[in-house]
Structure formats: structure tokens, C-alpha cells
Protein backbone atom coordinates (compact mmCIF):
# COMPACT_ATOMS: atom_id res chain seq x y z
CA UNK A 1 14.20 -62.95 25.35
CA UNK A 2 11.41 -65.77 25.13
CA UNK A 3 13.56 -67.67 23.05
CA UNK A 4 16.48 -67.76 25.43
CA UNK A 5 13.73 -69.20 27.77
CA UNK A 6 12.41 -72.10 25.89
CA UNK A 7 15.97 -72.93 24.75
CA UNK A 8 16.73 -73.41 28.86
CA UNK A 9 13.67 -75.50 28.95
CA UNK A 10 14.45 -77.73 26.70
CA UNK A 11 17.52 -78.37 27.74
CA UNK A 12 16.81 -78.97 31.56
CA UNK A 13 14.15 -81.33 30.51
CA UNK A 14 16.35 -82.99 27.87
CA UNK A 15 18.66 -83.65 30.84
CA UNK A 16 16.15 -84.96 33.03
CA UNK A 17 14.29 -86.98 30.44
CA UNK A 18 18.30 -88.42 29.95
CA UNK A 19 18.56 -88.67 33.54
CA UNK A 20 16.31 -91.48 33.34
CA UNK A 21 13.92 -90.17 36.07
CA UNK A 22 10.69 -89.94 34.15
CA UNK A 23 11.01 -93.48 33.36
CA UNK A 24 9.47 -95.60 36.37
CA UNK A 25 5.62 -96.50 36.52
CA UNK A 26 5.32 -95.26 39.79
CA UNK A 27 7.12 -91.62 38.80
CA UNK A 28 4.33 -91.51 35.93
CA UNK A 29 1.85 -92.32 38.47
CA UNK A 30 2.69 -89.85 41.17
CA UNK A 31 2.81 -87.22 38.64
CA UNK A 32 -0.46 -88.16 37.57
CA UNK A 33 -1.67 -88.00 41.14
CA UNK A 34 0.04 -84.70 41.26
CA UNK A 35 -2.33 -82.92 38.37
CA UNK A 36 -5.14 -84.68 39.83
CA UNK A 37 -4.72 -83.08 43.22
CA UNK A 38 -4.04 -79.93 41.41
CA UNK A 39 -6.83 -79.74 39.66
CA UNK A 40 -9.42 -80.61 42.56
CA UNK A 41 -7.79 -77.78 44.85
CA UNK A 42 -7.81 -75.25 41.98
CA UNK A 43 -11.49 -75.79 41.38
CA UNK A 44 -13.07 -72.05 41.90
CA UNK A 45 -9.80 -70.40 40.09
CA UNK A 46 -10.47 -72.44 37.17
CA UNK A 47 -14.26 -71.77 36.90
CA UNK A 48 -12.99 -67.64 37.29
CA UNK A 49 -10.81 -67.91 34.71
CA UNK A 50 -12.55 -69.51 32.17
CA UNK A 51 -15.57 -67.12 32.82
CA UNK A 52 -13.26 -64.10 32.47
CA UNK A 53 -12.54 -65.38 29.24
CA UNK A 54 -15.76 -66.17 28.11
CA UNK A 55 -18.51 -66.22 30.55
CA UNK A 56 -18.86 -70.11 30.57
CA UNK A 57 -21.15 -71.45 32.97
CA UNK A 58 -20.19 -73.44 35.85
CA UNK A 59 -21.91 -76.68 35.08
CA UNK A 60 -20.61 -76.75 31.38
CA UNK A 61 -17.08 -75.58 32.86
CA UNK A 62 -17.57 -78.70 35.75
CA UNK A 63 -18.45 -81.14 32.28
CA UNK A 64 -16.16 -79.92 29.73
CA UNK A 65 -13.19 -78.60 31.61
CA UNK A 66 -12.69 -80.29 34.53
CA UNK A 67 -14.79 -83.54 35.49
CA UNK A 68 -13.60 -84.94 32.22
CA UNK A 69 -10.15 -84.76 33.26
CA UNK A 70 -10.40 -85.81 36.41
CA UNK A 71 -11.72 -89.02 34.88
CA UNK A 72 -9.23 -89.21 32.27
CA UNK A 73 -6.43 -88.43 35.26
CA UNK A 74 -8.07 -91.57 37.23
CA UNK A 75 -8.15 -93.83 34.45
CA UNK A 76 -4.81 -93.47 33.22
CA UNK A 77 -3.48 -93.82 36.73
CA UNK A 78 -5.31 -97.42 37.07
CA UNK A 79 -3.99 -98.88 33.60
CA UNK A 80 -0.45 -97.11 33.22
CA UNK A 81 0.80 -100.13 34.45
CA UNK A 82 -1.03 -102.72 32.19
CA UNK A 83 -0.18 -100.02 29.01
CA UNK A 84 3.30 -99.98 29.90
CA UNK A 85 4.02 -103.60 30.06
CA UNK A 86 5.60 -104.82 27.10
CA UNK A 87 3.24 -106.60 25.00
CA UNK A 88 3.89 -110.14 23.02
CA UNK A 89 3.66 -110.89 19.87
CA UNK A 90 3.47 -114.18 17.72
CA UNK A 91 6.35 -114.90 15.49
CA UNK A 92 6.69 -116.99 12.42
CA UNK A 93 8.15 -120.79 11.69
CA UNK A 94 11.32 -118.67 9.97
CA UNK A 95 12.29 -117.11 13.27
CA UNK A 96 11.75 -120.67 15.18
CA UNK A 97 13.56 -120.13 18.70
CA UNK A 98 12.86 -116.72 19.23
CA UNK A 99 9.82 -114.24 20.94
CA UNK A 100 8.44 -110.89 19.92
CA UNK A 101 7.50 -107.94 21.98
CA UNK A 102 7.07 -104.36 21.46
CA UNK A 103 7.94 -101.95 24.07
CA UNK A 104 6.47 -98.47 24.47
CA UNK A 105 9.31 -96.14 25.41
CA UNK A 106 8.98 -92.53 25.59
CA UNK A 107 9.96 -90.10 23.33
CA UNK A 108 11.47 -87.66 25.34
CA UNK A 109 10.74 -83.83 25.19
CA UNK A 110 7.23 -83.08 23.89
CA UNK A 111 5.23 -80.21 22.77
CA UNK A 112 1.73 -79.41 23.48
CA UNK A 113 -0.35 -76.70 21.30
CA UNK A 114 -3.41 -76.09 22.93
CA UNK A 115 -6.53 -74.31 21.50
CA UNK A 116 -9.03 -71.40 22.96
CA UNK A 117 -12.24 -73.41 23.04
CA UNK A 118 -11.59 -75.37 25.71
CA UNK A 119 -8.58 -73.96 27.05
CA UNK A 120 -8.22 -76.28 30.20
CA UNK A 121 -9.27 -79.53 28.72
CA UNK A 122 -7.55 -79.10 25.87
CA UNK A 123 -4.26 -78.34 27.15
CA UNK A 124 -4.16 -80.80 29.90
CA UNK A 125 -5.66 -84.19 28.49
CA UNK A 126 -2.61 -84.14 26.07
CA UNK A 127 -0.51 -83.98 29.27
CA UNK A 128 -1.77 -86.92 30.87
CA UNK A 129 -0.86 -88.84 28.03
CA UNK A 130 2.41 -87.49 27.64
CA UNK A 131 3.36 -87.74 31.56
CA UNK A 132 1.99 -91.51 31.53
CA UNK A 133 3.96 -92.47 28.66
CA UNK A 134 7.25 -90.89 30.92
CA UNK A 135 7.68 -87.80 28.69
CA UNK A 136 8.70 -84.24 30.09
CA UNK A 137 6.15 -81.41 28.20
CA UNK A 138 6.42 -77.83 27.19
CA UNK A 139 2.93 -76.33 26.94
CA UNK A 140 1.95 -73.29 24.67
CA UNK A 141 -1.94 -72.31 25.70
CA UNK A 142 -4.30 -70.35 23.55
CA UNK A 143 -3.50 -66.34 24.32
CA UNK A 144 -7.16 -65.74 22.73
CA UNK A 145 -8.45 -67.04 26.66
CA UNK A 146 -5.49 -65.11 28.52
CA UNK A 147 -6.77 -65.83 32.31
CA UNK A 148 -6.33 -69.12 31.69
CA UNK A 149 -3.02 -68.99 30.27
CA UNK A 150 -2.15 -67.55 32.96
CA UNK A 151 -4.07 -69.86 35.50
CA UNK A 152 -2.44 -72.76 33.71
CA UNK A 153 1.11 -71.33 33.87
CA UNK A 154 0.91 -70.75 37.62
CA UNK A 155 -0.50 -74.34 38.26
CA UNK A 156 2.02 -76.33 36.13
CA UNK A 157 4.50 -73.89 38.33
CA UNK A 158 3.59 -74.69 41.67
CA UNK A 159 2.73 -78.68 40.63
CA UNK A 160 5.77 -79.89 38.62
CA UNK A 161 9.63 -78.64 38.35
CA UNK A 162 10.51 -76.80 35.31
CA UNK A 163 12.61 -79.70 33.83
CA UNK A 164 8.97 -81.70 33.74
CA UNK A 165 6.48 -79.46 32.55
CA UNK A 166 7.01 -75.89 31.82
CA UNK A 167 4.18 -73.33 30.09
CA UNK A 168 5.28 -71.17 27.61
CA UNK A 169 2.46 -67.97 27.13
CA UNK A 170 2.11 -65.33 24.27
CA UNK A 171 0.94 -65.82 20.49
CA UNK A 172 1.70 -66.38 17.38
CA UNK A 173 5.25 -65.69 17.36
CA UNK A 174 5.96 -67.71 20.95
CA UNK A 175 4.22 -71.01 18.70
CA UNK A 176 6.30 -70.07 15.84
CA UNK A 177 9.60 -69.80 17.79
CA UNK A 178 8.43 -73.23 19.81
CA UNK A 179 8.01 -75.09 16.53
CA UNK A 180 11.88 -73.82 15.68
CA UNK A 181 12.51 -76.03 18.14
CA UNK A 182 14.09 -79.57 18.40
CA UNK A 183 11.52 -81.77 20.48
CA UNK A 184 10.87 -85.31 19.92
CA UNK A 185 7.09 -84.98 19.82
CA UNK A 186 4.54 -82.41 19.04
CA UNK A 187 0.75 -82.35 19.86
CA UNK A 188 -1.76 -79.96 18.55
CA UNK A 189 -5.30 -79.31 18.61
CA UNK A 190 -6.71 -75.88 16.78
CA UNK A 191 -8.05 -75.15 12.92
CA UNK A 192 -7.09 -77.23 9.52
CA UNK A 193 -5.29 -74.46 8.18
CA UNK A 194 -2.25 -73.66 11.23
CA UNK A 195 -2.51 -77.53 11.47
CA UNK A 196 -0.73 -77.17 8.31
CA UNK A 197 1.79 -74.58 9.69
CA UNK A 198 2.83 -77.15 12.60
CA UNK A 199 3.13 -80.26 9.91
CA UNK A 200 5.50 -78.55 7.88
CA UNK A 201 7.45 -77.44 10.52
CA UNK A 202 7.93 -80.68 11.94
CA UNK A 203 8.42 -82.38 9.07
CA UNK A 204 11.54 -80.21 8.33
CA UNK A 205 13.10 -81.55 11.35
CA UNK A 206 11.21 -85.20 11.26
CA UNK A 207 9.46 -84.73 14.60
CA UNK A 208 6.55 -87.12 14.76
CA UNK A 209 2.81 -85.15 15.14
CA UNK A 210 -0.36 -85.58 15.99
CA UNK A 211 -2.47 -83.29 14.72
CA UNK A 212 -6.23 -82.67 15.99
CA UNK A 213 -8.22 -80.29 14.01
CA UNK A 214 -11.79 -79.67 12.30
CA UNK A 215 -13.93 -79.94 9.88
CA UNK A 216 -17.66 -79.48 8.85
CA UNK A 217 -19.49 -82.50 10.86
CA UNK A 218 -22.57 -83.32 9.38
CA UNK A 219 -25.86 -84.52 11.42
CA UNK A 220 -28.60 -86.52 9.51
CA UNK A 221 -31.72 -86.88 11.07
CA UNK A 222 -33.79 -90.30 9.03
CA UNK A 223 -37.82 -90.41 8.50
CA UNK A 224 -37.25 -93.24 11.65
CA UNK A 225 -35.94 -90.98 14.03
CA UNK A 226 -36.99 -90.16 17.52
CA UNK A 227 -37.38 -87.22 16.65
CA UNK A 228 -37.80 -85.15 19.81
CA UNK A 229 -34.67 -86.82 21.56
CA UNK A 230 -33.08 -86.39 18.36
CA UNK A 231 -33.26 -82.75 18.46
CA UNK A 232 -32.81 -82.33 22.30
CA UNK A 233 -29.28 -83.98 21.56
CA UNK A 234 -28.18 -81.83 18.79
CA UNK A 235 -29.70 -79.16 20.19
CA UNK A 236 -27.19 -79.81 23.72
CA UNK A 237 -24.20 -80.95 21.56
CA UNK A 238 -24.72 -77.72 18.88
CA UNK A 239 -24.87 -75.14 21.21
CA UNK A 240 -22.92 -76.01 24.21
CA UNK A 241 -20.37 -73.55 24.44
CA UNK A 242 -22.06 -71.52 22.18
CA UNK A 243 -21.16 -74.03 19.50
CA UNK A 244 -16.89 -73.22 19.96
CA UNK A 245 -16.83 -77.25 19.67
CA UNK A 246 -14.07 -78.85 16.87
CA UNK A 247 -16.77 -81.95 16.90
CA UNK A 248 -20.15 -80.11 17.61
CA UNK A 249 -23.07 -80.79 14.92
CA UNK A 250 -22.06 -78.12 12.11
CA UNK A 251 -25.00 -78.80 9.49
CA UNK A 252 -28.11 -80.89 10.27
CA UNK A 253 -29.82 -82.91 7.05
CA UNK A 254 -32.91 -83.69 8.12
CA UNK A 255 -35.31 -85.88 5.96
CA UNK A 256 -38.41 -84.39 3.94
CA UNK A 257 -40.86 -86.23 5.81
CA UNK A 258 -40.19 -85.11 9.44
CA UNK A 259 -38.69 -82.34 8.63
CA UNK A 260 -41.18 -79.55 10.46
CA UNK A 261 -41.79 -81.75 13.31
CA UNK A 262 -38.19 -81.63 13.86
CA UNK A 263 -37.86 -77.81 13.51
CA UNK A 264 -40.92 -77.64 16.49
CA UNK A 265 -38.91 -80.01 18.36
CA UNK A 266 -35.33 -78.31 18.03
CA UNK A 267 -37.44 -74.83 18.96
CA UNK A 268 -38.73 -76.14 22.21
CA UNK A 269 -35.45 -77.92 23.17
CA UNK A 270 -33.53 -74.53 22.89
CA UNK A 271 -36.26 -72.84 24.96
CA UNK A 272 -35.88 -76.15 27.18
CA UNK A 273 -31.92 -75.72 27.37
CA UNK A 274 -31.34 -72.49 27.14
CA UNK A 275 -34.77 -70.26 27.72
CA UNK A 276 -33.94 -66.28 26.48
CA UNK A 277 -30.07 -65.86 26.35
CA UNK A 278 -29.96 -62.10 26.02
CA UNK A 279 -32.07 -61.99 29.06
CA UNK A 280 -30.10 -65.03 31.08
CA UNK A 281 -27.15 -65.97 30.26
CA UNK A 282 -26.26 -68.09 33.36
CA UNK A 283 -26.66 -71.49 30.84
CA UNK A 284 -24.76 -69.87 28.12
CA UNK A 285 -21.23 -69.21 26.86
CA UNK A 286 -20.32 -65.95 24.85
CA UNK A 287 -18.17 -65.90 22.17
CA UNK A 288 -14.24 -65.60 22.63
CA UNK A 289 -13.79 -62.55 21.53
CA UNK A 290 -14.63 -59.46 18.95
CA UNK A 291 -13.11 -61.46 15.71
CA UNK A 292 -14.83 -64.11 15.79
CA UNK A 293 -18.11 -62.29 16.57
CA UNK A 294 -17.79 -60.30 13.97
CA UNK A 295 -17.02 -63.29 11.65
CA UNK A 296 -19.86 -65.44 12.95
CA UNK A 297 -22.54 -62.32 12.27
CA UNK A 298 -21.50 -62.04 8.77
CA UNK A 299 -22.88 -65.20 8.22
CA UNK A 300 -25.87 -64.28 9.26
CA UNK A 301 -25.91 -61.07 7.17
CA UNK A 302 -28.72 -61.54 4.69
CA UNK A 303 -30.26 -64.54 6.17
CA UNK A 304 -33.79 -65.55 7.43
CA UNK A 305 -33.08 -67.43 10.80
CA UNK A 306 -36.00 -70.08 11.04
CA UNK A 307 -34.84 -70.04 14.84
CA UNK A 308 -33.12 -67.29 16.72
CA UNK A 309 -30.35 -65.10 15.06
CA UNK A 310 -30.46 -62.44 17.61
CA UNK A 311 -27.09 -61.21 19.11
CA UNK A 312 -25.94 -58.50 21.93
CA UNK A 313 -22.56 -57.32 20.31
CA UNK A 314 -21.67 -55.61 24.11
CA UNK A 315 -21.66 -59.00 25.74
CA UNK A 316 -20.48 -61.22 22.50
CA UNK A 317 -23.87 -63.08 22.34
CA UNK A 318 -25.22 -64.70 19.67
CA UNK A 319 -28.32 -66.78 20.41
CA UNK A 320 -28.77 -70.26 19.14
CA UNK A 321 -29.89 -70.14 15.96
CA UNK A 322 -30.99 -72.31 12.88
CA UNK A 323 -30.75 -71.43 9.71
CA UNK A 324 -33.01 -72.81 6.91
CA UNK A 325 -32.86 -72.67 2.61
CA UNK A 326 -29.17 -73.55 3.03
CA UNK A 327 -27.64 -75.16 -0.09
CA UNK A 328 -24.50 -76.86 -0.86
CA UNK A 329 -22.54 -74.04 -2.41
CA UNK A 330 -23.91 -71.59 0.18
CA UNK A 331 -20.92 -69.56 1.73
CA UNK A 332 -21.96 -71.07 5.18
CA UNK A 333 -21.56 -74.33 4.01
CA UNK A 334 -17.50 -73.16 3.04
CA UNK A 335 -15.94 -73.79 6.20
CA UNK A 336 -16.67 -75.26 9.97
CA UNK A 337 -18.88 -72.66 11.46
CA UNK A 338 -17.63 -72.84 15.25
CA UNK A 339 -19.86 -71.04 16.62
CA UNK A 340 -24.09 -70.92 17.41
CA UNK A 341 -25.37 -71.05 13.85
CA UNK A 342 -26.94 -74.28 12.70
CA UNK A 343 -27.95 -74.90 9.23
CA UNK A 344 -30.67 -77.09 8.05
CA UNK A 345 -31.33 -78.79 4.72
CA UNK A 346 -33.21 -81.52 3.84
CA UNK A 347 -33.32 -85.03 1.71
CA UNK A 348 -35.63 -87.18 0.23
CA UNK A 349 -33.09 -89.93 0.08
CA UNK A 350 -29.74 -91.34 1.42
CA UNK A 351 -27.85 -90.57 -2.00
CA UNK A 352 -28.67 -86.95 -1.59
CA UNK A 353 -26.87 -86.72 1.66
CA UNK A 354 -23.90 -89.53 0.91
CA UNK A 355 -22.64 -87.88 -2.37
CA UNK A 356 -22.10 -84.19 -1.24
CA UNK A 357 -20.14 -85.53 2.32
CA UNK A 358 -18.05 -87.69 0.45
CA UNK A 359 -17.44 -84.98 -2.15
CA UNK A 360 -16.10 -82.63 0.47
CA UNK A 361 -13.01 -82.79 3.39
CA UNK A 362 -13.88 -85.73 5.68
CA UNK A 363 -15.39 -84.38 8.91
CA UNK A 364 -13.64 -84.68 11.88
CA UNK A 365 -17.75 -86.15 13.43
CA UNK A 366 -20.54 -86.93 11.96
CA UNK A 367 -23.91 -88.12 13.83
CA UNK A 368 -27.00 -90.07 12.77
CA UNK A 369 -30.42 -90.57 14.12
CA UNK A 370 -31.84 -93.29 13.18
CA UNK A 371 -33.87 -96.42 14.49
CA UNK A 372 -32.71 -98.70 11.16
CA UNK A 373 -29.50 -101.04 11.73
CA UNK A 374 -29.07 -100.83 7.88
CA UNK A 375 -29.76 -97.19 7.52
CA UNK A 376 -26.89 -96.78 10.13
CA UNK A 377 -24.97 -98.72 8.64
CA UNK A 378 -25.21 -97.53 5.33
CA UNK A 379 -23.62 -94.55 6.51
CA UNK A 380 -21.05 -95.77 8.21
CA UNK A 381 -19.95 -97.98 5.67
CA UNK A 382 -20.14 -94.78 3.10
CA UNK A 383 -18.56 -92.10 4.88
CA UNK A 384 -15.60 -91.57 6.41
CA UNK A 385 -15.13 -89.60 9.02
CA UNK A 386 -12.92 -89.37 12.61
CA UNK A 387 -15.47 -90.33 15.05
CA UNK A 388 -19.12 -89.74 15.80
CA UNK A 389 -22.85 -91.26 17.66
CA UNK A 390 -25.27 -93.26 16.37
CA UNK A 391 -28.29 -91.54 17.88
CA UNK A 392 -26.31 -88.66 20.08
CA UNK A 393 -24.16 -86.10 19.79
CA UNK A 394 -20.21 -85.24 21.14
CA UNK A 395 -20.34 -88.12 23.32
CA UNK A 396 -18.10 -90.42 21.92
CA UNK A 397 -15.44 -87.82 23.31
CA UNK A 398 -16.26 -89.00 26.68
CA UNK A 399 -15.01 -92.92 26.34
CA UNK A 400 -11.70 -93.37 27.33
CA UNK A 401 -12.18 -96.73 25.97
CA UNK A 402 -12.46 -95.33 22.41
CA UNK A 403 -9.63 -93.17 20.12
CA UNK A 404 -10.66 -89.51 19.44
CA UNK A 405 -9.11 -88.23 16.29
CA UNK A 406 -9.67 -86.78 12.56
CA UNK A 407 -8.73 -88.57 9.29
CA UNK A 408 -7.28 -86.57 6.51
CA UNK A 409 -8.39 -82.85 6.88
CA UNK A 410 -9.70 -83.38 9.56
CA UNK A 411 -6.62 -84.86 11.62
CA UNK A 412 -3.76 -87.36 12.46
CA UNK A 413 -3.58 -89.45 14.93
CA UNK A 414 -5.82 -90.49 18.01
CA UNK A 415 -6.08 -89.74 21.72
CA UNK A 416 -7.92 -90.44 24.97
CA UNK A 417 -7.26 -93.10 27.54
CA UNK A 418 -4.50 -95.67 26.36
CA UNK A 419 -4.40 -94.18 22.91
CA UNK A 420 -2.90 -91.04 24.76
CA UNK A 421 -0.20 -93.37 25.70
CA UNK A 422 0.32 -94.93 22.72
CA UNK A 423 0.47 -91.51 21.00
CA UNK A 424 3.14 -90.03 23.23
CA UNK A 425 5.50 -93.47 22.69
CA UNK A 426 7.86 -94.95 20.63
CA UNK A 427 6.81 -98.84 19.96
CA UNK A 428 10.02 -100.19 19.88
CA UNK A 429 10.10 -103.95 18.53
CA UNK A 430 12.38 -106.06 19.90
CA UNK A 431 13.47 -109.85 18.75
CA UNK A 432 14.58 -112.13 21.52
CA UNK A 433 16.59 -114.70 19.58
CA UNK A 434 17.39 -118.47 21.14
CA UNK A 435 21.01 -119.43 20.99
CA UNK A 436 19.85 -123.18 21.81
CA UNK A 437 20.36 -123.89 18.16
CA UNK A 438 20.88 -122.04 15.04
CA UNK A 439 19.11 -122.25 11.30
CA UNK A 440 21.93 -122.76 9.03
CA UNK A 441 19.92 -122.94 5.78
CA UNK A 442 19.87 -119.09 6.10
CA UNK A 443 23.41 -118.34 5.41
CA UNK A 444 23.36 -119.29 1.86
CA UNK A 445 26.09 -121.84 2.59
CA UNK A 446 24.01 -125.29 3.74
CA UNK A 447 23.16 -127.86 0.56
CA UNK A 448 20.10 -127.38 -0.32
CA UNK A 449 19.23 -124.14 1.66
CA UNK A 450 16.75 -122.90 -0.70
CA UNK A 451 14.74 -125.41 -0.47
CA UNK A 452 14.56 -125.44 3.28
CA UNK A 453 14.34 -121.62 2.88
CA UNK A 454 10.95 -121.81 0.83
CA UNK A 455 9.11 -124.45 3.36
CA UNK A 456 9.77 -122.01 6.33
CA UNK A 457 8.68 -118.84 4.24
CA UNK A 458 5.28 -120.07 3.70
């Protein structure tokens, strides 16, 4: 039974974690070096998997999947040791003699829920942060993008011992019986609504989450913008992967006044980037499967497409296409899209485009294009939202310098470089008290303690 399985997991890596093993830098590091050198040898069998699951391209497979983690791998290696050290903090005149630190400990044995869209990525930049932070990992991958499952199960087999990282295949009911579970910390990345699922599972046994999910990320395009970069960006950040992106542009608001040059310049930039996709498809990703085809093509069932909206239901194509007299309470405007449908509306001013957004979930991105400093900020200041590009698209992902995350619907929690550390470990605070002397107006018993009590508590 699969359960019998995952209950032996846990146990040998609860054992091992014990053992103490996983706890030394340079064990985090070799580990580290360990899925780096995996990942460089397994190159070709990665870019065949992922294109038996959904006829990726190479180059976006090379960007998305695998050079991004190689980076992430590198970077984590470097720092780990800087990130581990524990860290000093001030104290206060009351605790006169002593020094503050926080330590970063891990927290043991960790689960990682991975998603379909980018089924390598996805599953394995949680696992650098939980193997630098001296965790062992169970990982579930998406069984929508099966050749990869099983890619990633024979990697982690041949890479790392069972009692370190172990991956778990099969759907719904392997997640539900993995979320039964006891581990110390659980990671997942996939839709608002099983986000849900996972929080109220761990919160019946008090596991600490993070929890990266969706949400409709708006893209406003001001009368100042560049407009032809502008739409070259969303263009590349909207349909990249056929638009199967948690943070990819899912609405563009566009102001009144350049609001046909921008339409030319989005329809040339798709011809640029992509050229006929149900003639070529070698720069363009199908869809994952025959569910969500079907859902996405509903949403184009009585529409007008301004750009494209042709599709190839043999090969799961739907070409990129922009959709125009879209309003607020249209049924495409319900939920996050996910897929190669853009819609466009249009403003006259910033109110227009401020009150609906704030009105609705936050957005786990949102993007603006816009030459103004206080236009930008504006926005900023007005909206919240997880993470986003002033003047670009999805790139803020690729910073290892900055936290990727959602806020409220849209997430909890951040990752990426040291923030993957610091969200697969316990800060533990610790007080390192002098026994030089000792305060004895805080016993209660001293004459006049009070008063000596209120001078050092201001």
C-alpha cells in the first residue's frame, strides 16, 4: 500500500534528521552540489520529458526549468554559510549583561507539493531551500505531467538516499494521504482553492505552511508608456508557456489614448515571438492536457478575439490570443485564466483601474508600464499585491536577491535565494545572559525596585 510507503519514509528520515547528519554546512553543501551535478548530466532526459508532457520548447525548457535552478543551486551553495550563521541582535538597557541572537535550525521532515506548470522548477527550487536549511524532503509531483514524475522520481533515486529525499507519485489521493501525515513543514505551490485543502490540513496538526498560489495579475499599460517594448514584454511574459504561468500578465488595462497603437504593437510582437503556431510550433507550448483545453475554449465561446483565438484541439493548441470589450463582471474576468487568452480593457484614468483591483482578491503580480515615478508609484502605494515589474513582466521571479510570494489569496509566505532558507527554518531566539552581576530590582524584593524598574523600561 502507498501509505505503508510514506509511513517508512518518514520514519527513516525522521531518524536521520535525529541522527543529526543533515545538520553540518558542508553536508547542506555537498547535497547541493549533488542536485546540481544531477541536473547538468540529466539535461536531454529532462527536455524529453517535459516535451512528452507538453511539447515545451527547448529554449523555454533551458529558461524556465533548468538554467534557473542551476542558478538558484549556485547561489545557495555560495551564501549557505553566511545564512546559517547565527545572526545578532541588539538588546535593551533591562537585559544589561546579556546578547541576542537568533539561530536558524531546521525543522526536520518537510513536504513539498509541486504543481504541473512547471513541473521541474517547481518541484526542485523548494528543495534547495529545504536541503540548505538541513531538512530531509518528501516530494509529491504533479501526475497531470506524468514523464516527469517519473523523471524526477528516478533522479532523486539515484542522487540522494531515501532517508533524505524520497518522491512520492500518483494523485489526488497520494496528496491527500501525504497531508495525513505528521511532518514538520509543508510547501506548496498550485491553485487558491486546494491551497485551501493543504491549510486546513495542516492546521489540524499545527504544521507550519507556505503556501504559493494565484490569482488574477493585472497589467496597466499608462498614456507614457513605451509602448512597443511594453507590449513585446507582456506579449513574452503572457504567452510563454502558453500562458500556464501562476504570475503571467492575466488582464492588460491599457489607457484610452494609446490604446490601438498598443493593440498594433502586441500583434506584431506575437508574429515577432511566435510567427503561425498551428503551422510551427517549435516556439510554443501546448496545453497540459484535454481539461484544461476544454476549459480554456469555453472562454472563448462567444467571443470576438481582436488577436488570434484559433486552436488545433488534436495537438492542444490554442494560439495567443487577445480578447477585447471585456468588462469587469465578464465571466473571464471570474478567475485566473492560466492559459493563452489575454483580455484587454481600457481607462481614461488611474481611479478606474485602482478601485476594481483593490475591490477584488489581491493578485499574486501585477505589472506597470510607465515612464512617470509618481504614476508608478501611485500604484504601488494603492495596491497590494505579492510581487511584480515596473516596466517588465515575470522577471522579478528571476532575483534571488528578492522574496517571491502571494499575500492573502494569493499566498503565504516567500521563497527564492535566502528566503528559501529562511522559509524551511525555525528562528530560534536565544538570550545569552552575564552572570558577572545580577539586577536585583527585578525580583520584587530590593527597596525601591519599582522605581529602578520604570528607568530601565523606558
Amino acid at each position: 500500500m502507498q501509505s505503508d510507503r510514506v509511513v517508512s519514509i518518514i520514519e527513516k528520515q525522521r531518524a536521520a534528521f535525529n541522527s543529526g547528519r543533515t545538520r553540518s554546512i558542508a553536508y547542506r553543501q555537498e547535497q547541493l552540489r549533488k542536485l546540481y551535478s544531477c541536473l547538468q548530466q540529466a539535461e536531454p532526459d529532462i527536455m524529453e520529458a517535459i516535451s512528452r508532457d507538453f511539447y515545451k520548447p527547448a529554449h523555454d525548457t533551458y529558461m524556465t526549468e533548468i538554467g534557473v535552478l542551476l542558478t538558484e543551486i549556485r547561489h545557495a551553495i555560495k551564501h549557505l554559510p553566511r545564512w546559517a550563521k547565527p545572526e545578532r541582535v541588539p538588546t535593551t538597557p533591562l537585559l544589561l549583561g546579556s546578547s541576542s541572537s537568533m539561530m536558524y535550525e531546521p525543522y526536520g521532515v518537510t513536504l513539498i507539493i509541486a504543481p504541473w506548470n512547471y513541473p521541474l522548477q517547481l518541484a526542485l527550487s523548494p528543495l534547495v531551500g529545504a536541503l540548505a536549511a538541513g531538512n530531509c524532503a518528501v516530494l509529491k509531483p504533479s501526475e497531470l505531467t506524468p514523464h516527469t514524475s517519473a523523471l524526477l522520481a528516478r533522479l532523486c533515486k539515484d542522487t540522494f538516499a531515501e532517508d533524505e529525499v524520497a518522491v512520492v507519485e500518483g494523485g489526488v489521493e497520494v496528496s491527500t494521504e501525504l497531508l495525513e501525515q505528521p511532518f514538520d513543514f509543508i510547501f506548496f505551490t498550485g491553485s487558491t482553492a486546494v491551497g485551501k485543502i493543504v491549510a486546513a490540513a495542516a492546521a489540524r496538526q499545527l504544521t507550519p505552511v507556505v503556501l504559493e498560489l494565484g490569482g488574477k495579475s493585472p497589467t496597466i499599460v499608462h498614456a507614457d508608456a513605451q509602448i512597443e517594448l511594453a507590449a513585446k514584454r507582456i506579449v513574452w511574459g503572457k504567452f510563454m508557456n502558453a500562458g500556464q504561468t501562476c504570475v503571467a500578465p492575466d488582464y492588460v488595462l491599457v489607457h484610452d489614448s494609446v490604446r490601438e497603437a498598443f493593440v498594433q504593437a502586441m500583434r506584431a510582437s506575437i508574429e515577432e515571438l511566435y510567427g503561425d503556431v498551428l503551422q510551427d510550433r517549435a516556439r510554443y507550448t501546448s496545453i497540459v492536457n484535454e481539461r484544461h483545453f476544454n476549459r480554456l475554449t469555453r472562454l472563448l465561446e462567444g467571443a470576438t478575439p481582436l488577436i488570434g483565438g484559433r486552436v488545433d484541439e488534436e495537438r492542444r493548441l490554442i494560439e495567443p490570443t487577445v480578447l477585447a470589450d471585456i468588462q469587469w463582471d465578464s465571466k473571464i474576468m471570474e478567475d485566473e485564466i492560466f492559459g493563452p487568452i489575454l483580455p484587454l480593457m481600457s481607462y481614461e484614468s488611474l481611479n478606474e483601474v485602482i478601485a476594481p483591483i483593490v475591490a477584488r482578491p489581491k493578485p499574486l503580480a501585477m505589472y506597470v508600464f510607465s515612464e512617470s515615478r509618481e504614476v508608478q508609484q501611485r500604484l504601488l502605494d494603492s495596491i497590494s499585491f505579492g510581487g511584480g515589474c515596473i516596466n517588465d513582466t515575470i522577471m522579478h521571479l528571476s532575483s534571488p536577491y528578492l522574496p517571491f510570494g502571494g499575500v492573502g489569496a494569493s499566498g503565504v509566505g516567500a521563497y527564492h535565494g535566502c528566503y528559501s532558507f529562511k522559509a524551511f527554518s525555525h528562528t530560534k531566539s536565544v538570550l545569552k545572559q552575564t552572570t558577572a552581576f545580577d539586577l536585583p530590582f527585578r525580583y520584587g524584593t530590593m527597596k525601591h525596585s519599582m522605581r529602578w524598574m520604570k528607568r530601565f523600561f523606558k
